[in-house]
PDB file of N, CA and C in Angstrom:
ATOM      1  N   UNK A   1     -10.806 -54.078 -92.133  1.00  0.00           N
ATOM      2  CA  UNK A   1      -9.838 -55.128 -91.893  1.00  0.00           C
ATOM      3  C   UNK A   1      -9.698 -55.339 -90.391  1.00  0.00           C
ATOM      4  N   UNK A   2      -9.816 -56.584 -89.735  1.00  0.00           N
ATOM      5  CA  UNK A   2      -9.807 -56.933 -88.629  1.00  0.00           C
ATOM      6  C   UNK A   2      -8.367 -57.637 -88.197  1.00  0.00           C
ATOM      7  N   UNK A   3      -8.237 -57.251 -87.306  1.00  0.00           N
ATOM      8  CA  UNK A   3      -6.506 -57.706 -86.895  1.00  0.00           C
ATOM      9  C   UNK A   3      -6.904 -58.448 -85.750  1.00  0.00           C
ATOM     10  N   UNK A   4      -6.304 -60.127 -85.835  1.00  0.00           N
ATOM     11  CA  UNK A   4      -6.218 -60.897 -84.693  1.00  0.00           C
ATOM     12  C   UNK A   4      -5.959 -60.349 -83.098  1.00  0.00           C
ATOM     13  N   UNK A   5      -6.002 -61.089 -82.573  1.00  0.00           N
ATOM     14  CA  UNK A   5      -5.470 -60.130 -80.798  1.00  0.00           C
ATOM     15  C   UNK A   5      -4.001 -60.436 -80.859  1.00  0.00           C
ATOM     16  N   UNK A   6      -3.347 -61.393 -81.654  1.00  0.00           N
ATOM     17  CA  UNK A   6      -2.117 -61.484 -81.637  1.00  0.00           C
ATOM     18  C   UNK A   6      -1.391 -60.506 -82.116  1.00  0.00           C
ATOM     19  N   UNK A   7      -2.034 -60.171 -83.078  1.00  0.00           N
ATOM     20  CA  UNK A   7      -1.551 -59.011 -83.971  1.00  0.00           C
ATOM     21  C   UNK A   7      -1.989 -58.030 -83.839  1.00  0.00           C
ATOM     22  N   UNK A   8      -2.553 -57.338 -83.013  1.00  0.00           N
ATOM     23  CA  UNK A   8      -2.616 -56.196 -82.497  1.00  0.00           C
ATOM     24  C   UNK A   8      -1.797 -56.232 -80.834  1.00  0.00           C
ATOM     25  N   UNK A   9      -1.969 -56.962 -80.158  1.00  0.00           N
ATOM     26  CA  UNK A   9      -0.356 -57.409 -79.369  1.00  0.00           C
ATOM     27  C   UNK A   9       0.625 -56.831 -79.713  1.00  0.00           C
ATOM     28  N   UNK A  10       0.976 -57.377 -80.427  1.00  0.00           N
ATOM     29  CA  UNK A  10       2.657 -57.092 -81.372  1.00  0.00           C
ATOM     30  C   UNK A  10       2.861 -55.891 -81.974  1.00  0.00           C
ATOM     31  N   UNK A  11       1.642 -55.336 -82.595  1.00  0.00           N
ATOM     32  CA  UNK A  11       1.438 -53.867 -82.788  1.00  0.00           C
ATOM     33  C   UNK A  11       1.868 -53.011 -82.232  1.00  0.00           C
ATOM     34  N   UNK A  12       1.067 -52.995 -81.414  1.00  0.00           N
ATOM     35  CA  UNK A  12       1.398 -52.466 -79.791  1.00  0.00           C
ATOM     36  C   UNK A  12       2.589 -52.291 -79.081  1.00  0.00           C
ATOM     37  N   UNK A  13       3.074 -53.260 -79.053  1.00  0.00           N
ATOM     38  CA  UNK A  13       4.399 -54.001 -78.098  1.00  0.00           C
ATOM     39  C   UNK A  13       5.640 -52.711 -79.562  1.00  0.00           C
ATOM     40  N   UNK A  14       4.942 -53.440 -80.619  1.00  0.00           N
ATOM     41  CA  UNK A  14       6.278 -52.264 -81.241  1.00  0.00           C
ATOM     42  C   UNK A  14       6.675 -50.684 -81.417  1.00  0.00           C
ATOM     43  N   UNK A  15       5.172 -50.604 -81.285  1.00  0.00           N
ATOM     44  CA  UNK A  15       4.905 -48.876 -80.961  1.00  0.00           C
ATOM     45  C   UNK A  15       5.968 -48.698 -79.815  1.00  0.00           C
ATOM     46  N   UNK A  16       5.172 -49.699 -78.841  1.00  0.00           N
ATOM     47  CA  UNK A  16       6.086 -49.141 -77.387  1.00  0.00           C
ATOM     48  C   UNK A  16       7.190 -49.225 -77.208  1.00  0.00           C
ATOM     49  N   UNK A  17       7.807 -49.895 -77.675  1.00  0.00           N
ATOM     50  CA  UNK A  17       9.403 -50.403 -78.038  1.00  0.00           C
ATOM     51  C   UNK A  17       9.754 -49.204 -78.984  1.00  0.00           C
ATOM     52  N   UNK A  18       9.343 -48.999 -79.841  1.00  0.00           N
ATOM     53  CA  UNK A  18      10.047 -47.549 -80.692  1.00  0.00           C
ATOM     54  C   UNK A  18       9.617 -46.210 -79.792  1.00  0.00           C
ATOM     55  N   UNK A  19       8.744 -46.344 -78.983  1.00  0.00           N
ATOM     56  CA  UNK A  19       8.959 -45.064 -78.467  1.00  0.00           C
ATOM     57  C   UNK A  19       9.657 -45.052 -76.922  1.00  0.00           C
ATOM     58  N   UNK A  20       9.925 -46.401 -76.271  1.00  0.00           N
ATOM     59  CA  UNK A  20      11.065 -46.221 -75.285  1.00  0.00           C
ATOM     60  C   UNK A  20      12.324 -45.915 -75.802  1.00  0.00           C
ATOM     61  N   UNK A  21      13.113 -46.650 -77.098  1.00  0.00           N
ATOM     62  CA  UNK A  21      13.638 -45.801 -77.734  1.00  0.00           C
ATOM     63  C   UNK A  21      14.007 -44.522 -77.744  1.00  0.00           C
ATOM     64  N   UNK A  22      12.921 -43.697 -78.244  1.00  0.00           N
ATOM     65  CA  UNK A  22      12.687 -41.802 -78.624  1.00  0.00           C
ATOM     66  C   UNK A  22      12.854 -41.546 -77.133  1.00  0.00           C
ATOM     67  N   UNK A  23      12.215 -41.796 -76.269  1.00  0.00           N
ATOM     68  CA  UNK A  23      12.492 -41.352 -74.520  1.00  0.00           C
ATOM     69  C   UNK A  23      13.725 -41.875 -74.169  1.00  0.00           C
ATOM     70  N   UNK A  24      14.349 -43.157 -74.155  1.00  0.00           N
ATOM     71  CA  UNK A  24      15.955 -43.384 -73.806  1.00  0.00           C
ATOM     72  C   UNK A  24      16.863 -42.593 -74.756  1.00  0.00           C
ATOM     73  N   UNK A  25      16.418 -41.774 -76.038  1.00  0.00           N
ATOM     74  CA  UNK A  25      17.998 -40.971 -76.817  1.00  0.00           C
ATOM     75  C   UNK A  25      17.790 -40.008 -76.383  1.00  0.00           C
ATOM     76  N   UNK A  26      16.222 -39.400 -75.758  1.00  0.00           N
ATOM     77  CA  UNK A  26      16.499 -38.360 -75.612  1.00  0.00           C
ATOM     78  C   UNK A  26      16.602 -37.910 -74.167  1.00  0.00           C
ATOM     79  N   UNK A  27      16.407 -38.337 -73.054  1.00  0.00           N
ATOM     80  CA  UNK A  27      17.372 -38.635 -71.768  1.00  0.00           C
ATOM     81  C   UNK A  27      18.668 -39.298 -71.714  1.00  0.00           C
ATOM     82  N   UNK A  28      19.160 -39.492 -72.613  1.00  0.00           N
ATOM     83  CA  UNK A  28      20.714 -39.967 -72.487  1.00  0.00           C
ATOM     84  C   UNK A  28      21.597 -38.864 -71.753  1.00  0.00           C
ATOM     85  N   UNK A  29      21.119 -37.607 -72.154  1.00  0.00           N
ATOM     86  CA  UNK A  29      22.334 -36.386 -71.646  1.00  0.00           C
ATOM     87  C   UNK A  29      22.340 -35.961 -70.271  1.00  0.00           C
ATOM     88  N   UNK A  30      20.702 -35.874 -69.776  1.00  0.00           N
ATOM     89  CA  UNK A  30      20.560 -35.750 -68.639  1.00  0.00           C
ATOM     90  C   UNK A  30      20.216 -36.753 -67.715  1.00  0.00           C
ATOM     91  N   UNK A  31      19.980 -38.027 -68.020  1.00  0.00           N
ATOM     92  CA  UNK A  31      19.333 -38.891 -67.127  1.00  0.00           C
ATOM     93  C   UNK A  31      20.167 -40.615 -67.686  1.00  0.00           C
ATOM     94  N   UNK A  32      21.582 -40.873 -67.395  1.00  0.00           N
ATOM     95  CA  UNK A  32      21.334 -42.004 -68.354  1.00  0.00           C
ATOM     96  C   UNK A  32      20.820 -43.117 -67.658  1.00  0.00           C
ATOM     97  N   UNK A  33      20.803 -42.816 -66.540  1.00  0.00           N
ATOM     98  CA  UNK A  33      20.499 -44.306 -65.858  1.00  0.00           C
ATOM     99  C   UNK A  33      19.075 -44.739 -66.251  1.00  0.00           C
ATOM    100  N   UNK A  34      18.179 -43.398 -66.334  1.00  0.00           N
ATOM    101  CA  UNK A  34      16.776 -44.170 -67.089  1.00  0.00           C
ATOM    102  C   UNK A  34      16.707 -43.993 -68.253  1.00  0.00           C
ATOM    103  N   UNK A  35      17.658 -43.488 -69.116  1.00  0.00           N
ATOM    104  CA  UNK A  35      17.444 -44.076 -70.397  1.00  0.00           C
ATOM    105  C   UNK A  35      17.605 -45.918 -70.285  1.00  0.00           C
ATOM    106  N   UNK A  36      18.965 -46.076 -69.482  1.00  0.00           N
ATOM    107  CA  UNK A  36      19.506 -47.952 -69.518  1.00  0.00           C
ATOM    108  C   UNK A  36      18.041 -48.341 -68.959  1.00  0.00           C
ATOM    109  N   UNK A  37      16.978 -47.929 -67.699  1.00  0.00           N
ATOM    110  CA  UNK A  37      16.294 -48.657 -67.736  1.00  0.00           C
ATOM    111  C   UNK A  37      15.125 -48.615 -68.812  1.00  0.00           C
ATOM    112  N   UNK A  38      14.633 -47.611 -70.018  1.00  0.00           N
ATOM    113  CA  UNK A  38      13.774 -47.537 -71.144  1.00  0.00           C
ATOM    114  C   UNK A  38      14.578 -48.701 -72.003  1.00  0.00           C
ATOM    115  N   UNK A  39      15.508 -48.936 -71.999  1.00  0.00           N
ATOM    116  CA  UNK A  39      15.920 -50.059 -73.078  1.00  0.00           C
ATOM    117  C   UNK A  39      15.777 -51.029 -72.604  1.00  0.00           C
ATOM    118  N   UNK A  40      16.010 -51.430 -70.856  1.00  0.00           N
ATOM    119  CA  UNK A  40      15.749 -53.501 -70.720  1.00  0.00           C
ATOM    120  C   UNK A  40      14.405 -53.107 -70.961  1.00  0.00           C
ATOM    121  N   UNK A  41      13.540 -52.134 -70.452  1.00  0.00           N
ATOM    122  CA  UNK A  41      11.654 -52.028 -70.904  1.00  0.00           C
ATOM    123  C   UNK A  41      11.554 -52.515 -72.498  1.00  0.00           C
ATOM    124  N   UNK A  42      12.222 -52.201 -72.944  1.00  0.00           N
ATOM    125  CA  UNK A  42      11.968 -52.408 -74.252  1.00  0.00           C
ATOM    126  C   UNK A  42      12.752 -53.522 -74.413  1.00  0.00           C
ATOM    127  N   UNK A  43      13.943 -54.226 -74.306  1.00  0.00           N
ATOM    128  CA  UNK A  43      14.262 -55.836 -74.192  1.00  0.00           C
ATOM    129  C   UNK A  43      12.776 -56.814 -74.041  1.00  0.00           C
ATOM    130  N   UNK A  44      12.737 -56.085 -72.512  1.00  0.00           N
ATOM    131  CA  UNK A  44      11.911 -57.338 -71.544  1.00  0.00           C
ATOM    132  C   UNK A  44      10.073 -57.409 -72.722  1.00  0.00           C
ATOM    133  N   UNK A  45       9.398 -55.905 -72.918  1.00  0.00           N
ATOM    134  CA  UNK A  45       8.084 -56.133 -74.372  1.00  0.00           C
ATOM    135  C   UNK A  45       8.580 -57.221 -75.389  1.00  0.00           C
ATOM    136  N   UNK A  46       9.979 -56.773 -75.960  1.00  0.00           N
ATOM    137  CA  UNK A  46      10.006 -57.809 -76.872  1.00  0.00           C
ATOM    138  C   UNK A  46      10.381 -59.120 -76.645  1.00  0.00           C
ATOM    139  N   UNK A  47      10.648 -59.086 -75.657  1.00  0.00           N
ATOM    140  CA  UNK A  47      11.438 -60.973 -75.048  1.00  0.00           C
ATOM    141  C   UNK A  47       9.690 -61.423 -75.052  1.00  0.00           C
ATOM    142  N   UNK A  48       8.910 -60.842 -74.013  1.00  0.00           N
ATOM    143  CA  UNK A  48       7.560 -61.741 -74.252  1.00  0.00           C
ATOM    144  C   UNK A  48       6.502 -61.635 -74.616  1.00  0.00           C
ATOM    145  N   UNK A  49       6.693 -60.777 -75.911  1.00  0.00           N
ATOM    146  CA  UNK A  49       5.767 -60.809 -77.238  1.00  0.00           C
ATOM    147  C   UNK A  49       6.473 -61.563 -78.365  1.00  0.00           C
ATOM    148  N   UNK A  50       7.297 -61.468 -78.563  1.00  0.00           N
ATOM    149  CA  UNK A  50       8.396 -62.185 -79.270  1.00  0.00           C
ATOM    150  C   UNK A  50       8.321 -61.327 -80.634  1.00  0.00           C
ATOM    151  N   UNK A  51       8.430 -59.832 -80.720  1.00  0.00           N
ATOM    152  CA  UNK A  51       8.604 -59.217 -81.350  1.00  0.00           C
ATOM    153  C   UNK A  51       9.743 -59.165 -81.718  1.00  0.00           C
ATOM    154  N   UNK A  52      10.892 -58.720 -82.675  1.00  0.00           N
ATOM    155  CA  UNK A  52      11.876 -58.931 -83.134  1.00  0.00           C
ATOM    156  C   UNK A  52      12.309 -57.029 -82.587  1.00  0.00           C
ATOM    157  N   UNK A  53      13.348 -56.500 -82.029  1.00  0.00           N
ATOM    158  CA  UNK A  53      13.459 -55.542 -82.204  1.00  0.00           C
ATOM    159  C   UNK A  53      14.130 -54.936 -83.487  1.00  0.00           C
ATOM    160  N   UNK A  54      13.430 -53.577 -83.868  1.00  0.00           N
ATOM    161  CA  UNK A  54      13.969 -53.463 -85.804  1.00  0.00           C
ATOM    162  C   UNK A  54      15.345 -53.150 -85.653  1.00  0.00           C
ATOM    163  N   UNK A  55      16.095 -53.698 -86.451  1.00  0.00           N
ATOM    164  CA  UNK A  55      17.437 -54.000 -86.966  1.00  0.00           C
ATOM    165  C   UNK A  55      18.427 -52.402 -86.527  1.00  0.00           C
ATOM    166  N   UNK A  56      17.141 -51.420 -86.832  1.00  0.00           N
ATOM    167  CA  UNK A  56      17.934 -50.132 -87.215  1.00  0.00           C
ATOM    168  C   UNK A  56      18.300 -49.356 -85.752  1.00  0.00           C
ATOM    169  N   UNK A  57      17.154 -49.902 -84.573  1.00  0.00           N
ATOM    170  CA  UNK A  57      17.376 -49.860 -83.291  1.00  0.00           C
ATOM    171  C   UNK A  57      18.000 -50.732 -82.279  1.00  0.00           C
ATOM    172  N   UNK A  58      18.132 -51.659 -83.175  1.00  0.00           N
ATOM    173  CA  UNK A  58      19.365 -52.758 -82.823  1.00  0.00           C
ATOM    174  C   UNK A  58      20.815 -52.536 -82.648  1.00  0.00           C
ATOM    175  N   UNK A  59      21.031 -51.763 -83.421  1.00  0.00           N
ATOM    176  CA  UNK A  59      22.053 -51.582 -83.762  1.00  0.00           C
ATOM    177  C   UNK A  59      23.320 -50.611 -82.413  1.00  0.00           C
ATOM    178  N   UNK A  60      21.863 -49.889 -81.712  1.00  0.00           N
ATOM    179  CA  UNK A  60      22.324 -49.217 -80.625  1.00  0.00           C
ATOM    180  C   UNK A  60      21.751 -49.527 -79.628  1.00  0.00           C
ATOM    181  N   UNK A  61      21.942 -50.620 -79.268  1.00  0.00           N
ATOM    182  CA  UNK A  61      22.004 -51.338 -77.888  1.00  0.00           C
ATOM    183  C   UNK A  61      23.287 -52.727 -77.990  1.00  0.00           C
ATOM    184  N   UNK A  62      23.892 -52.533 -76.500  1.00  0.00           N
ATOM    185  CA  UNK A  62      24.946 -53.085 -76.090  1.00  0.00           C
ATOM    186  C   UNK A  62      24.522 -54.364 -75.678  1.00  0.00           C
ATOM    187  N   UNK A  63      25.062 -55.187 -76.243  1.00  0.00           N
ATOM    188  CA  UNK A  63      24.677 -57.248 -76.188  1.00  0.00           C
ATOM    189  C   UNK A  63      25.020 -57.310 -74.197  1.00  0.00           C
ATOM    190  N   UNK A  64      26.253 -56.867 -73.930  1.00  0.00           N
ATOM    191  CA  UNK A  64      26.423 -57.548 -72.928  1.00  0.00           C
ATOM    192  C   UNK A  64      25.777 -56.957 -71.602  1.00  0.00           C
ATOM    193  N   UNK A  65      25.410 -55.619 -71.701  1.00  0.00           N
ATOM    194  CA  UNK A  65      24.917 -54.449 -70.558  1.00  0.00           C
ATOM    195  C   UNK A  65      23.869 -54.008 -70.936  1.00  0.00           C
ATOM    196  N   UNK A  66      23.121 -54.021 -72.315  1.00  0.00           N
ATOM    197  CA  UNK A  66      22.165 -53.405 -72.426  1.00  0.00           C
ATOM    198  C   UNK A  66      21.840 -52.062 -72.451  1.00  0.00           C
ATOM    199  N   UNK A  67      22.841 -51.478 -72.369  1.00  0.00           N
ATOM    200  CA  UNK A  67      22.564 -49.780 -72.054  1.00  0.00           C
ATOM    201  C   UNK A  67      22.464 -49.268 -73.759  1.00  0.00           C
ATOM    202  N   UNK A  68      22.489 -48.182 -73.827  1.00  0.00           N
ATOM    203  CA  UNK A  68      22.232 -46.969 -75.583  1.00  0.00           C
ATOM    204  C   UNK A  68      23.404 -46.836 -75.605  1.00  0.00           C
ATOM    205  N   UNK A  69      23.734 -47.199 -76.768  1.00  0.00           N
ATOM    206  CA  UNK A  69      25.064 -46.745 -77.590  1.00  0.00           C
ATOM    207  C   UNK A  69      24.677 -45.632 -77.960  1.00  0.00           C
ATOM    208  N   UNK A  70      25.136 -44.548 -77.227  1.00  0.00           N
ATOM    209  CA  UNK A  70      24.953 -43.274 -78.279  1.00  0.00           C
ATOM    210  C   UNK A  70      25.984 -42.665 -78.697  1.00  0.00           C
ATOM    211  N   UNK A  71      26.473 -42.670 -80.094  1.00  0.00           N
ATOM    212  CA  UNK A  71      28.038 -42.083 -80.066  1.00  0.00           C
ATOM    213  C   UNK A  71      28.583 -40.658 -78.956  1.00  0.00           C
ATOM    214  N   UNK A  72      29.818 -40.718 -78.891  1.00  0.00           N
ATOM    215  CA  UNK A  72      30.112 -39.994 -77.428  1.00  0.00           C
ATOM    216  C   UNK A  72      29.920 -39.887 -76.334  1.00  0.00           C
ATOM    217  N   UNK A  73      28.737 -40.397 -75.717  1.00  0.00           N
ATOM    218  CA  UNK A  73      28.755 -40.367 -74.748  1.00  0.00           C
ATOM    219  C   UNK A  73      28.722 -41.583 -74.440  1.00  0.00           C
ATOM    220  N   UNK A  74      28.232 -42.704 -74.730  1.00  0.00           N
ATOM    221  CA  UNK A  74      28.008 -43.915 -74.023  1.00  0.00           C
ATOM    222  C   UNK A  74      28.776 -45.095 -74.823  1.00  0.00           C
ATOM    223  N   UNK A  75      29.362 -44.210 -75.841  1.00  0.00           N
ATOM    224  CA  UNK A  75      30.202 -45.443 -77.089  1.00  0.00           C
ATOM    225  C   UNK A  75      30.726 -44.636 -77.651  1.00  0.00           C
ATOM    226  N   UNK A  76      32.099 -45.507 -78.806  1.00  0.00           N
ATOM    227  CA  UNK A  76      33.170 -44.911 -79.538  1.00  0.00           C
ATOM    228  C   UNK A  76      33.456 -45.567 -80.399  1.00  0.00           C
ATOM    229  N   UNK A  77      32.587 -44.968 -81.632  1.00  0.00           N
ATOM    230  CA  UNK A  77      33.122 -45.062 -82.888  1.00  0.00           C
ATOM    231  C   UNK A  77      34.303 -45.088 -83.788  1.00  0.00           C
ATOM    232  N   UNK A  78      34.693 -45.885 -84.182  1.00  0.00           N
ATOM    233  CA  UNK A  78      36.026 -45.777 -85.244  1.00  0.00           C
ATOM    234  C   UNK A  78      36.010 -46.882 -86.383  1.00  0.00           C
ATOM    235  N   UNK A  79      37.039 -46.485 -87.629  1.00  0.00           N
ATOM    236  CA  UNK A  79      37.077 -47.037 -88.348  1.00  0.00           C
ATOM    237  C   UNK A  79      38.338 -47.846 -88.773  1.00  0.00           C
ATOM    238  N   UNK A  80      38.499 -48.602 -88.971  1.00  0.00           N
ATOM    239  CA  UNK A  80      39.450 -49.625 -89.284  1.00  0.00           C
ATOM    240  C   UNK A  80      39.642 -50.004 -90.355  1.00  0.00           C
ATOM    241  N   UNK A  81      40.301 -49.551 -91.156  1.00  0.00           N
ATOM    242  CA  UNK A  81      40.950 -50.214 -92.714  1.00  0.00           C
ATOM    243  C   UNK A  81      42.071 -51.502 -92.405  1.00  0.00           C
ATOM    244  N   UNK A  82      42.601 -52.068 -91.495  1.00  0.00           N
ATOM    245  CA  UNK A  82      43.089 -53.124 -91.621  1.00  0.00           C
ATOM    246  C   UNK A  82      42.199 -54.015 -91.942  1.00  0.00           C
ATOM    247  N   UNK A  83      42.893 -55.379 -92.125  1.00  0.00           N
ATOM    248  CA  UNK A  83      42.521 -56.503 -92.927  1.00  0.00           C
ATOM    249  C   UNK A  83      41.472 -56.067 -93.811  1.00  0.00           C
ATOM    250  N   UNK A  84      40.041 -56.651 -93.384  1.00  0.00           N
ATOM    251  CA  UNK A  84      39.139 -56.292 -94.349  1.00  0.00           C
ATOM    252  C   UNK A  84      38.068 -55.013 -93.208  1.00  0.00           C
ATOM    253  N   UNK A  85      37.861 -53.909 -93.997  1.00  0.00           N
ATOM    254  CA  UNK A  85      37.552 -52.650 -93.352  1.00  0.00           C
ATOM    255  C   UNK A  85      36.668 -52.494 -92.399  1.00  0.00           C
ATOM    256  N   UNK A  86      36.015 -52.330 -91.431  1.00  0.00           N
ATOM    257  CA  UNK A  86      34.990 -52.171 -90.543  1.00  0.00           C
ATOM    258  C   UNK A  86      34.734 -50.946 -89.869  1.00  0.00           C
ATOM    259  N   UNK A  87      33.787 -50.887 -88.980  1.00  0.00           N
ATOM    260  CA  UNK A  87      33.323 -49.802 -88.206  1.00  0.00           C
ATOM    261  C   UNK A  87      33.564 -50.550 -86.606  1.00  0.00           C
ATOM    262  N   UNK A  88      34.551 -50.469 -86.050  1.00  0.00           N
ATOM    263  CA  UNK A  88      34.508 -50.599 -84.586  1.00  0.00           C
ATOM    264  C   UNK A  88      33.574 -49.846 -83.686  1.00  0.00           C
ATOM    265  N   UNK A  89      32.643 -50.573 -82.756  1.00  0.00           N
ATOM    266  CA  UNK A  89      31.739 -49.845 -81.674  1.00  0.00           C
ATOM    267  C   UNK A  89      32.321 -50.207 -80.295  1.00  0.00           C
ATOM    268  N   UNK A  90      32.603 -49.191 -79.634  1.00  0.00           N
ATOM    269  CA  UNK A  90      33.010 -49.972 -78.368  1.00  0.00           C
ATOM    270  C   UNK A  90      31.864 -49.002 -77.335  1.00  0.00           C
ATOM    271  N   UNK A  91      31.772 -49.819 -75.963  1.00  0.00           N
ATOM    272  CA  UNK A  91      30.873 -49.509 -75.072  1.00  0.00           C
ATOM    273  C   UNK A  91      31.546 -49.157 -74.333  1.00  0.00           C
ATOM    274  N   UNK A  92      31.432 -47.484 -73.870  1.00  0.00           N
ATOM    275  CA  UNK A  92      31.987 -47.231 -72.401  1.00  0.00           C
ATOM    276  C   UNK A  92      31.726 -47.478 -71.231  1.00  0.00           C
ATOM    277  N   UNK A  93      30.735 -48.600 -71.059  1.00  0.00           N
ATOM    278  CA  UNK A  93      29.865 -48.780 -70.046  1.00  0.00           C
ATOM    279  C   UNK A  93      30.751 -49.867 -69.731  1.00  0.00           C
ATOM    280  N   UNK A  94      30.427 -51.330 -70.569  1.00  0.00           N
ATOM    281  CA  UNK A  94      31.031 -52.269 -69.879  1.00  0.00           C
ATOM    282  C   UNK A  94      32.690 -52.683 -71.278  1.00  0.00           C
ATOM    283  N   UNK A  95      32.882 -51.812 -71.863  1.00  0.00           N
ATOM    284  CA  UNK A  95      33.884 -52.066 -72.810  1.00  0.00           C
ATOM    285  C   UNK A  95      33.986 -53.143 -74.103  1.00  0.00           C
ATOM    286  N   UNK A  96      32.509 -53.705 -74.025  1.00  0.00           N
ATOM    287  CA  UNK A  96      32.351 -54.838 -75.370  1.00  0.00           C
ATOM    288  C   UNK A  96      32.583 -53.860 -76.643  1.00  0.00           C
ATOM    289  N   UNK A  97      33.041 -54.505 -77.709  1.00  0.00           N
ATOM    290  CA  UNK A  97      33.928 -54.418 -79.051  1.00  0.00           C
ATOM    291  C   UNK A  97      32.675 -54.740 -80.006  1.00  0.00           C
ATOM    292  N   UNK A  98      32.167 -53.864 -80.847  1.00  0.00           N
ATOM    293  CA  UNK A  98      31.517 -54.673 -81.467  1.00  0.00           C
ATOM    294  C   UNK A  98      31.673 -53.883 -82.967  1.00  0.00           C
ATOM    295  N   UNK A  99      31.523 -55.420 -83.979  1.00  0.00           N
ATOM    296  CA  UNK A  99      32.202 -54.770 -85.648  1.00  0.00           C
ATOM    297  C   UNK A  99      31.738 -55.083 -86.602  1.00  0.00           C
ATOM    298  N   UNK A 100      31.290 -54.314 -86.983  1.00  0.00           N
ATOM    299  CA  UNK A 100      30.492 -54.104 -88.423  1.00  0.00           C
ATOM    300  C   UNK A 100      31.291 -53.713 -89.555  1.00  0.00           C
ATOM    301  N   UNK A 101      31.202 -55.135 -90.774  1.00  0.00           N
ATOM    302  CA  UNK A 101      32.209 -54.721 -92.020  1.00  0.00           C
ATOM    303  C   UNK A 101      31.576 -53.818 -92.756  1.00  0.00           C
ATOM    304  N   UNK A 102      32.057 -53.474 -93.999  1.00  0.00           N
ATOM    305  CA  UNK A 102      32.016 -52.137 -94.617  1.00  0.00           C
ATOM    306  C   UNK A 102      31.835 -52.775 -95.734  1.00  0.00           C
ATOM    307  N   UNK A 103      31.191 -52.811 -96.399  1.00  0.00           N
ATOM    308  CA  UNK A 103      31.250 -53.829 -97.839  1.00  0.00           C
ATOM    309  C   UNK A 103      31.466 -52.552 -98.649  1.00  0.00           C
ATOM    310  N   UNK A 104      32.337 -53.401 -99.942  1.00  0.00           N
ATOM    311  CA  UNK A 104      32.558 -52.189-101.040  1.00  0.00           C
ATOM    312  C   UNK A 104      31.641 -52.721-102.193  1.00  0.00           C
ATOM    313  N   UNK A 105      31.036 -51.062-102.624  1.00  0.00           N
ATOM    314  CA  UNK A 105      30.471 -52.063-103.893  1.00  0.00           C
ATOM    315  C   UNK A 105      31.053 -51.901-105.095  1.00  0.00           C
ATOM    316  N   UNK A 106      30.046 -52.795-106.111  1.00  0.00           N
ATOM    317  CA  UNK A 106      30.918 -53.733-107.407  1.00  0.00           C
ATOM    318  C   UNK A 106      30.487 -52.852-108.410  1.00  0.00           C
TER     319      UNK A 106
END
């Protein structure tokens, strides 16, 4: 099976993006400033490959600063049962709020 150059591009680009990732969680304790710069590295691959970053590593990076949400040290988790229930994320870096509902199931 032969893979286009586009698609081995993108291949590529996602490998490297999941493993700046694995190197930014795991310098978070001792180094965070280059973990924040392994994540715009991994922004800036996927901005111009136009790879999608996966959802599940999405989830821990900050919209407005870009840095690793890593619970405790760089963010703060909580949960909220008012109105309808969520998971509050907040960033200790630059203080953005961010909220994920809790769906119940049926």
């Amino acid at each position: 099976m032969k893979l286009s150059k586009n698609q081995l591009i993108r291949d590529i680009a996602l490998q490297r993006i999941e493993n700046l990732f694995n190197l930014a969680i795991n310098n978070i304790k001792s180094n965070p400033s280059l973990s924040h710069r392994y994540i715009e590295i991994a922004i800036k691959i996927s901005q111009r490959t136009r790879v999608k970053i996966p959802r599940n590593l999405k989830y821990f990076i900050c919209k407005s600063c870009h840095s690793l949400l890593y619970p405790g040290i760089t963010s703060r988790i909580r949960i909220s049962p008012r109105r309808n229930p969520h998971i509050v994320v907040t960033c200790m870096v630059c203080g953005r709020i961010k909220r994920y509902p809790i769906s119940k199931k049926k």
